[in-house]
Structure formats: structure tokens, C-alpha cells
N, C-alpha and C. Protein backbone atom coordinates (compact mmCIF):
# COMPACT_ATOMS: atom_id res chain seq x y z
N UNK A 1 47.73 101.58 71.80
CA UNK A 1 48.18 102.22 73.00
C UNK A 1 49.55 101.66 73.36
N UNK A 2 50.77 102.66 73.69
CA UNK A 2 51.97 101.99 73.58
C UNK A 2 51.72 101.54 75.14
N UNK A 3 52.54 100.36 75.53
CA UNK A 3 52.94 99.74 76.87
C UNK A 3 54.34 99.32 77.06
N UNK A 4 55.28 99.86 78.11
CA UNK A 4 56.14 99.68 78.49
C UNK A 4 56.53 97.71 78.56
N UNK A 5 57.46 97.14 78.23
CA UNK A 5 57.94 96.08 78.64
C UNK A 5 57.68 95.26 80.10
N UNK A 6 58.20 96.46 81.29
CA UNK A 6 57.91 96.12 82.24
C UNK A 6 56.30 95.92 82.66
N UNK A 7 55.43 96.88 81.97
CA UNK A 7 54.14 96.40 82.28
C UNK A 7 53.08 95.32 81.48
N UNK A 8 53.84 95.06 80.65
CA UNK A 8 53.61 94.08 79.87
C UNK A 8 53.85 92.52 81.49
N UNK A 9 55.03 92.72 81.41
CA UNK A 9 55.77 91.21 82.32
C UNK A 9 54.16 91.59 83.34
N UNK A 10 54.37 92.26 83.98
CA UNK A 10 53.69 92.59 85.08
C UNK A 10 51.74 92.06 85.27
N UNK A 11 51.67 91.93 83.89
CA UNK A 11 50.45 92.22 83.80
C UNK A 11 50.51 90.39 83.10
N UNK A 12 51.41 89.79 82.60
CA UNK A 12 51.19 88.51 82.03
C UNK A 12 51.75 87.84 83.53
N UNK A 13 52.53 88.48 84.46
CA UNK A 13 52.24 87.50 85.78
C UNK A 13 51.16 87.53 86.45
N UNK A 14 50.62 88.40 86.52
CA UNK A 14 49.12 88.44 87.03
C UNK A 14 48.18 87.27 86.58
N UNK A 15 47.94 87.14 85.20
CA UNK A 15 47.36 86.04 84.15
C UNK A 15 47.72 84.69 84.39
N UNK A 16 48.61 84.78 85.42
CA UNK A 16 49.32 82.95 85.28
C UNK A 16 48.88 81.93 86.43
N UNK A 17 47.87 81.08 86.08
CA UNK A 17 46.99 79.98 86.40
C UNK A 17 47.62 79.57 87.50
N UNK A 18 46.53 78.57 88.65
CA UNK A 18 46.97 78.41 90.13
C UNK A 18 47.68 76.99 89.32
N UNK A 19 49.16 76.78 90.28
CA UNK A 19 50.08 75.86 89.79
C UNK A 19 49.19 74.44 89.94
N UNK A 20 47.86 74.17 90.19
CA UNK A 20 47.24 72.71 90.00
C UNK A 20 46.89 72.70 88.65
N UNK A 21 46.56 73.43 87.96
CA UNK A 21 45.93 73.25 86.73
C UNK A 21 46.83 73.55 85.60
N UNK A 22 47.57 72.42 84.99
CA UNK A 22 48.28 71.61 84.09
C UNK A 22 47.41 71.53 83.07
N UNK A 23 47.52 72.02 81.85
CA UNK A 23 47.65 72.17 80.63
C UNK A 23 47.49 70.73 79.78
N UNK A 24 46.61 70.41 78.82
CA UNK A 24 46.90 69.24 78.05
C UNK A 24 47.74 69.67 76.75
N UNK A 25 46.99 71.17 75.98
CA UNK A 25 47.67 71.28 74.57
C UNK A 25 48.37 72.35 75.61
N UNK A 26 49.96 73.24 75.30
CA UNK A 26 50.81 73.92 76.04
C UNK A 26 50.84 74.64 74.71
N UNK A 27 51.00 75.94 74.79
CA UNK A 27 51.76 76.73 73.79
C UNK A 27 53.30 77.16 74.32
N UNK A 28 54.42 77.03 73.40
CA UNK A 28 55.64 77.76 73.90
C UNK A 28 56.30 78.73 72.91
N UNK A 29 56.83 79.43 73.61
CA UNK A 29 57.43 80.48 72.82
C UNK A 29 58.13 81.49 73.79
N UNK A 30 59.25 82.19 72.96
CA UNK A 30 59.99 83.05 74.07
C UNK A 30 59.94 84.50 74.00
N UNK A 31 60.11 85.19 74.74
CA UNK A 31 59.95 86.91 74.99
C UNK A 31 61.09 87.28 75.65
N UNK A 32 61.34 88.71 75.32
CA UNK A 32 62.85 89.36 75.76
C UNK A 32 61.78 90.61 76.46
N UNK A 33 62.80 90.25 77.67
CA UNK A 33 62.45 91.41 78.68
C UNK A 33 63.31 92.82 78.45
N UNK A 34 64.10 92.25 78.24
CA UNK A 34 64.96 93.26 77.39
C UNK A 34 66.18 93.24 76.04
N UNK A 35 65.29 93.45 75.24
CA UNK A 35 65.87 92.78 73.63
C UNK A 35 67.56 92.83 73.39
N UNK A 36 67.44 91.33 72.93
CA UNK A 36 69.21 90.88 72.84
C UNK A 36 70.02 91.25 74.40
N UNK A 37 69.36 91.50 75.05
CA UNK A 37 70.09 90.69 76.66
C UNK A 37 69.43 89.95 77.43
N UNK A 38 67.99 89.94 77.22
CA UNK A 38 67.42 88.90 78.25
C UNK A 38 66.03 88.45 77.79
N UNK A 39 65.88 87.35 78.13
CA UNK A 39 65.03 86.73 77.37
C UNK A 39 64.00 85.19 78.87
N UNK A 40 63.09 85.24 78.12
CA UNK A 40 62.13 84.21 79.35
C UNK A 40 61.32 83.30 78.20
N UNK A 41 60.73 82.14 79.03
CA UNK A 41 59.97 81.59 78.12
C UNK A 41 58.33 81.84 78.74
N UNK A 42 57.41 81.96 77.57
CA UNK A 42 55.94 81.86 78.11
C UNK A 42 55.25 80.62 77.97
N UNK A 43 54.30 80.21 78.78
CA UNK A 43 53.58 78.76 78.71
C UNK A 43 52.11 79.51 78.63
N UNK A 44 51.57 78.84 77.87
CA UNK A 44 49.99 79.15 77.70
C UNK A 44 49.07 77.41 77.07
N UNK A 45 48.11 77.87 77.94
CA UNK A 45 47.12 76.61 77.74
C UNK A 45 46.31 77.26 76.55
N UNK A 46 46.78 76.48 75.25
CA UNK A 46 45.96 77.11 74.10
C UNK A 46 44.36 77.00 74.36
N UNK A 47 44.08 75.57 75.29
CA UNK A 47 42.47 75.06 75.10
C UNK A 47 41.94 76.54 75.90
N UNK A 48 42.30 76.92 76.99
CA UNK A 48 41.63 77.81 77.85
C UNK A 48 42.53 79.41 77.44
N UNK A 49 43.17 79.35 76.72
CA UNK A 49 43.57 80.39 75.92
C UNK A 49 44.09 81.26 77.26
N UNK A 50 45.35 80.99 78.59
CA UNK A 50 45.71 81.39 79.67
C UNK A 50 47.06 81.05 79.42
N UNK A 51 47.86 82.47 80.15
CA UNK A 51 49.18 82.13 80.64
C UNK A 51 49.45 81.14 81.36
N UNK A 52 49.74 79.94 81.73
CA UNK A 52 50.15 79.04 82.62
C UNK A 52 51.42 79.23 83.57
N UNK A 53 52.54 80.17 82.91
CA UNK A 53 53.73 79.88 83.50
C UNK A 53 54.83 80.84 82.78
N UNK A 54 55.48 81.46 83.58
CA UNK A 54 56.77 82.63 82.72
C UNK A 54 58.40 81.72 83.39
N UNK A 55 58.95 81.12 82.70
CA UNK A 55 59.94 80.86 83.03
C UNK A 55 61.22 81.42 82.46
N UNK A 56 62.26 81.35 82.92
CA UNK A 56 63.68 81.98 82.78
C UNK A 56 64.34 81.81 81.71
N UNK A 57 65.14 82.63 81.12
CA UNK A 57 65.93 82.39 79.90
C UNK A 57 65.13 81.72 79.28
N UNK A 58 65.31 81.07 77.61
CA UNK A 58 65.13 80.24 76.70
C UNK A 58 65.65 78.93 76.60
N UNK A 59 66.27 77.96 77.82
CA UNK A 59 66.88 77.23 77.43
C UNK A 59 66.09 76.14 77.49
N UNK A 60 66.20 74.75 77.27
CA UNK A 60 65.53 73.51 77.23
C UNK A 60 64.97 72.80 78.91
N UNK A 61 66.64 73.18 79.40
CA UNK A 61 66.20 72.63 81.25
C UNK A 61 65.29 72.94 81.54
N UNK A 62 65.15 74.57 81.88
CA UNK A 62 63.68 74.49 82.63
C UNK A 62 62.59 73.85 82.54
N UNK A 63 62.35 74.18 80.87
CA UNK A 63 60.91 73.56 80.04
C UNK A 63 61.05 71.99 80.99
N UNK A 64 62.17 71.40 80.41
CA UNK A 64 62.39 70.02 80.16
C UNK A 64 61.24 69.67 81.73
N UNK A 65 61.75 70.60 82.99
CA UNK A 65 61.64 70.13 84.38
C UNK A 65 60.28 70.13 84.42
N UNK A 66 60.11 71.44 84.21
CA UNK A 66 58.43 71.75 83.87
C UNK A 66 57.57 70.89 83.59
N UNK A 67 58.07 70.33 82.07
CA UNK A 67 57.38 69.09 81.59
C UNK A 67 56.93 67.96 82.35
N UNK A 68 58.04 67.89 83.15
CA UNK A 68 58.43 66.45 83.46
C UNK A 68 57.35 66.27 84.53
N UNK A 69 57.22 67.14 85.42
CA UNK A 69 56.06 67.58 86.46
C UNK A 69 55.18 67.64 86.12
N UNK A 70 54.40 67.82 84.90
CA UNK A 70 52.98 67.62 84.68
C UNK A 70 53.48 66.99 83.38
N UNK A 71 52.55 65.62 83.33
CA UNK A 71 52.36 64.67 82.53
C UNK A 71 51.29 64.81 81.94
N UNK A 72 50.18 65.63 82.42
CA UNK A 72 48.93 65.78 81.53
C UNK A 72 49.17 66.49 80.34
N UNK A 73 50.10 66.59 80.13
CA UNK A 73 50.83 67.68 78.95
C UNK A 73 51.07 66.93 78.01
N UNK A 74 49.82 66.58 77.02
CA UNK A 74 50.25 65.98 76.04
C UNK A 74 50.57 66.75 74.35
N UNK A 75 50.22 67.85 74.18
CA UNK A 75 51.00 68.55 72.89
C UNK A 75 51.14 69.54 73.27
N UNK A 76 52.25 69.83 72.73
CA UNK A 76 52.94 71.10 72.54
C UNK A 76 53.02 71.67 71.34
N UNK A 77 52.63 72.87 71.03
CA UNK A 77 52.75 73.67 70.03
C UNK A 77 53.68 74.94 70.29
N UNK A 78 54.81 75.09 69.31
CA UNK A 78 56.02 75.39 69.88
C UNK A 78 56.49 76.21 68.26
N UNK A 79 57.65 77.40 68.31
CA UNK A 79 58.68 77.41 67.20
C UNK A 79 59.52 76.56 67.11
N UNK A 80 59.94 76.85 66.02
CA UNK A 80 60.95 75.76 65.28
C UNK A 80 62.27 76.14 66.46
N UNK A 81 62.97 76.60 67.75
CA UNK A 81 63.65 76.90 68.31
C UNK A 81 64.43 75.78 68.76
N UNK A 82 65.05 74.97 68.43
CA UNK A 82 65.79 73.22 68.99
C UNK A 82 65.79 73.51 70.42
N UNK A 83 66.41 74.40 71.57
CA UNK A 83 65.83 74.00 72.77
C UNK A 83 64.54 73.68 73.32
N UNK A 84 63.79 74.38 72.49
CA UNK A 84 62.10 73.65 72.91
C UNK A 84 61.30 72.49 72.27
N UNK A 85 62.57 72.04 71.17
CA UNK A 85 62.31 70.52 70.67
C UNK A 85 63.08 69.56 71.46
N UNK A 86 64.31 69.95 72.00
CA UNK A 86 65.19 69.35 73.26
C UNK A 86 63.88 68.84 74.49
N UNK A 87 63.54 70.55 74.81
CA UNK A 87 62.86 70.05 75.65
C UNK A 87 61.53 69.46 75.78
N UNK A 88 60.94 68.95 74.62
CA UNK A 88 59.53 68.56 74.47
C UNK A 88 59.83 67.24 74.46
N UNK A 89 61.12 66.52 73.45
CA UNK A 89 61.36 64.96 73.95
C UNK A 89 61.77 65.15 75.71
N UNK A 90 62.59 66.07 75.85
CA UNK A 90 63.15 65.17 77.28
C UNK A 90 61.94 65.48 78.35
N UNK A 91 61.33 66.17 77.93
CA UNK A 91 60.25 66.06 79.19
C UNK A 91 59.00 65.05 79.32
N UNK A 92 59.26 63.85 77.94
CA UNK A 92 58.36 62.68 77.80
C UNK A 92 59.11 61.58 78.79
N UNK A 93 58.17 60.86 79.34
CA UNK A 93 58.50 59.52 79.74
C UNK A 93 59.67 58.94 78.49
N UNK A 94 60.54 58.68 79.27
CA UNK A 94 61.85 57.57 78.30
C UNK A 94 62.05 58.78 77.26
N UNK A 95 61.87 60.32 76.81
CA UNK A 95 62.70 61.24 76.17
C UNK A 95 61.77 60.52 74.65
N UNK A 96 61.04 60.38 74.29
CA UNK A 96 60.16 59.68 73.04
C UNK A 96 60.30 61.11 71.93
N UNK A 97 59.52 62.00 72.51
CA UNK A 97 59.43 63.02 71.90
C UNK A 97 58.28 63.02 71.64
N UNK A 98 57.06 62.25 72.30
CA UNK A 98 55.94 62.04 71.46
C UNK A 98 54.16 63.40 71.76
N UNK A 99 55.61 64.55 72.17
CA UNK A 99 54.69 65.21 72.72
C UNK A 99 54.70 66.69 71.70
N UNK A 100 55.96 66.85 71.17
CA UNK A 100 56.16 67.93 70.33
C UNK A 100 55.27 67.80 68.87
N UNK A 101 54.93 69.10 68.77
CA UNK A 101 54.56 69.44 67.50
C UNK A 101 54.88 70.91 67.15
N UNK A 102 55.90 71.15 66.03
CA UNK A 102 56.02 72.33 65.55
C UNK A 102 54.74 72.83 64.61
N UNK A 103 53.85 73.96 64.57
CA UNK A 103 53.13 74.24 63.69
C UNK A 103 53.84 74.45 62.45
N UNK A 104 54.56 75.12 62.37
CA UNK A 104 55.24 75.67 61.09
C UNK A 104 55.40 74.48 60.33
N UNK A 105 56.31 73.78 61.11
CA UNK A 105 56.80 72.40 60.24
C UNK A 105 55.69 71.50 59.86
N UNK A 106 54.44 71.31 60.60
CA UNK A 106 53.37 70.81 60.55
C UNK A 106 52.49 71.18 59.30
N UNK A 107 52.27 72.44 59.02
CA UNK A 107 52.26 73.15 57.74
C UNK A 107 52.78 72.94 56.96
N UNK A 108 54.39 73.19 56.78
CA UNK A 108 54.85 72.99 55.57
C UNK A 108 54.44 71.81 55.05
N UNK A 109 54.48 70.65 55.80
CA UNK A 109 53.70 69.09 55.40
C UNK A 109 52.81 68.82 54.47
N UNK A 110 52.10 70.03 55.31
CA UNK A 110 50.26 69.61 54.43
C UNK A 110 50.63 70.68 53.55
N UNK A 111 50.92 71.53 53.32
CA UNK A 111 51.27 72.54 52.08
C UNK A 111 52.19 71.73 50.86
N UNK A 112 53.31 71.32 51.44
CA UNK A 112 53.37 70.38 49.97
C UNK A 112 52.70 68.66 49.77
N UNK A 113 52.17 68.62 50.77
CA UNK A 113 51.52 67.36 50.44
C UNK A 113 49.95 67.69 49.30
N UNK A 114 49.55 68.69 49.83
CA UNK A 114 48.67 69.50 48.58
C UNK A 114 48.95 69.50 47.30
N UNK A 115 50.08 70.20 47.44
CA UNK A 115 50.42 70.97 46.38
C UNK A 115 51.54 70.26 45.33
């Protein structure tokens, strides 16, 4: 069934969790509200499989702030995108990084460590 963009946004703000309940594993990834001019990031709590949060543009700040405000946020599962590896160290205590995990790259690991 086709769905418009706008009712897409509309319907994933609806989905997005009361701001107390902070996320331990975070999923990130970004969406264009309107392709090659505008773009947002999505937060989802993989454990409870919920939108958590639609934030602005793709860049690292927001995430970073985001992060920084809930500390129960201990992995992130993310694309290979460097602002959301920017922002997965800087949103650790002391910038560690010890919170990021790319799947992809995580894969490739165990794929040639196999193989």
C-alpha cells in the first residue's frame, strides 16, 4: 500500500516513547523527509523494538546532546555514517567511544575471521 512521506513522519511521531524512558541498546539511522534536501535522524530502542526520538538533520551535535542526557545508553547500533560515530564517542563520559557499534563493520569481522 503506497504512503505518502508526510504520513509516514506523522505516524512515526505518534510511535515516539514518553521522554523518561531511555533506551539501553539505541538503533540509529537517518531518513529524508524530502530526498536530497532534507534529512532527520531516527532513534529506536531495538530491545522494545519503539521509536524513541526523530531528531533534525543528520549531523553528530544533536545525537551527541541526546546521548549525553541519557547515560543508560549503553550500545548503539548505527551505519557506517562518521557523524554517528562522532557522535557515539562524544556522547560517552570523557568521549571513550565505548558505546558505538557498527553492525556492518561488526560483521565484516566475524566474516573474515571465519573465513
Amino acid at each position: 500500500m503506497p504512503v505518502s512521506s508526510s504520513t509516514m513522519l506523522r505516524l512515526m511521531h505518534g510511535q515516539v516513547t514518553e521522554p523518561g524512558s531511555a533506551p539501553v541498546v539505541l538503533g540509529v539511522d537517518d531518513f529524508a523527509t524530502c530526498k536530497g534536501k532534507s534529512y532527520g535522524t531516527i532513534l529506536v530502542d531495538i530491545e522494545k523494538q519503539q521509536v524513541v526520538d526523530l531528531l533534525p538533520g543528520r549531523e553528530a551535535e544533536p545525537l551527541t546532546n541526546w546521548l549525553q542526557s541519557r547515560p543508560s545508553v549503553s550500545f548503539i547500533t548505527r551505519d557506517r555514517a562518521p557523524a554517528y560515530a562522532e557522535a557515539a564517542a562524544g556522547g560517552t563520559a570523557g568521549g571513550s567511544g565505548g558505546r558505538s557499534f557498527s553492525f556492518a563493520g561488526e560483521l565484516n569481522k566475524r566474516f573474515t575471521a571465519v573465513f
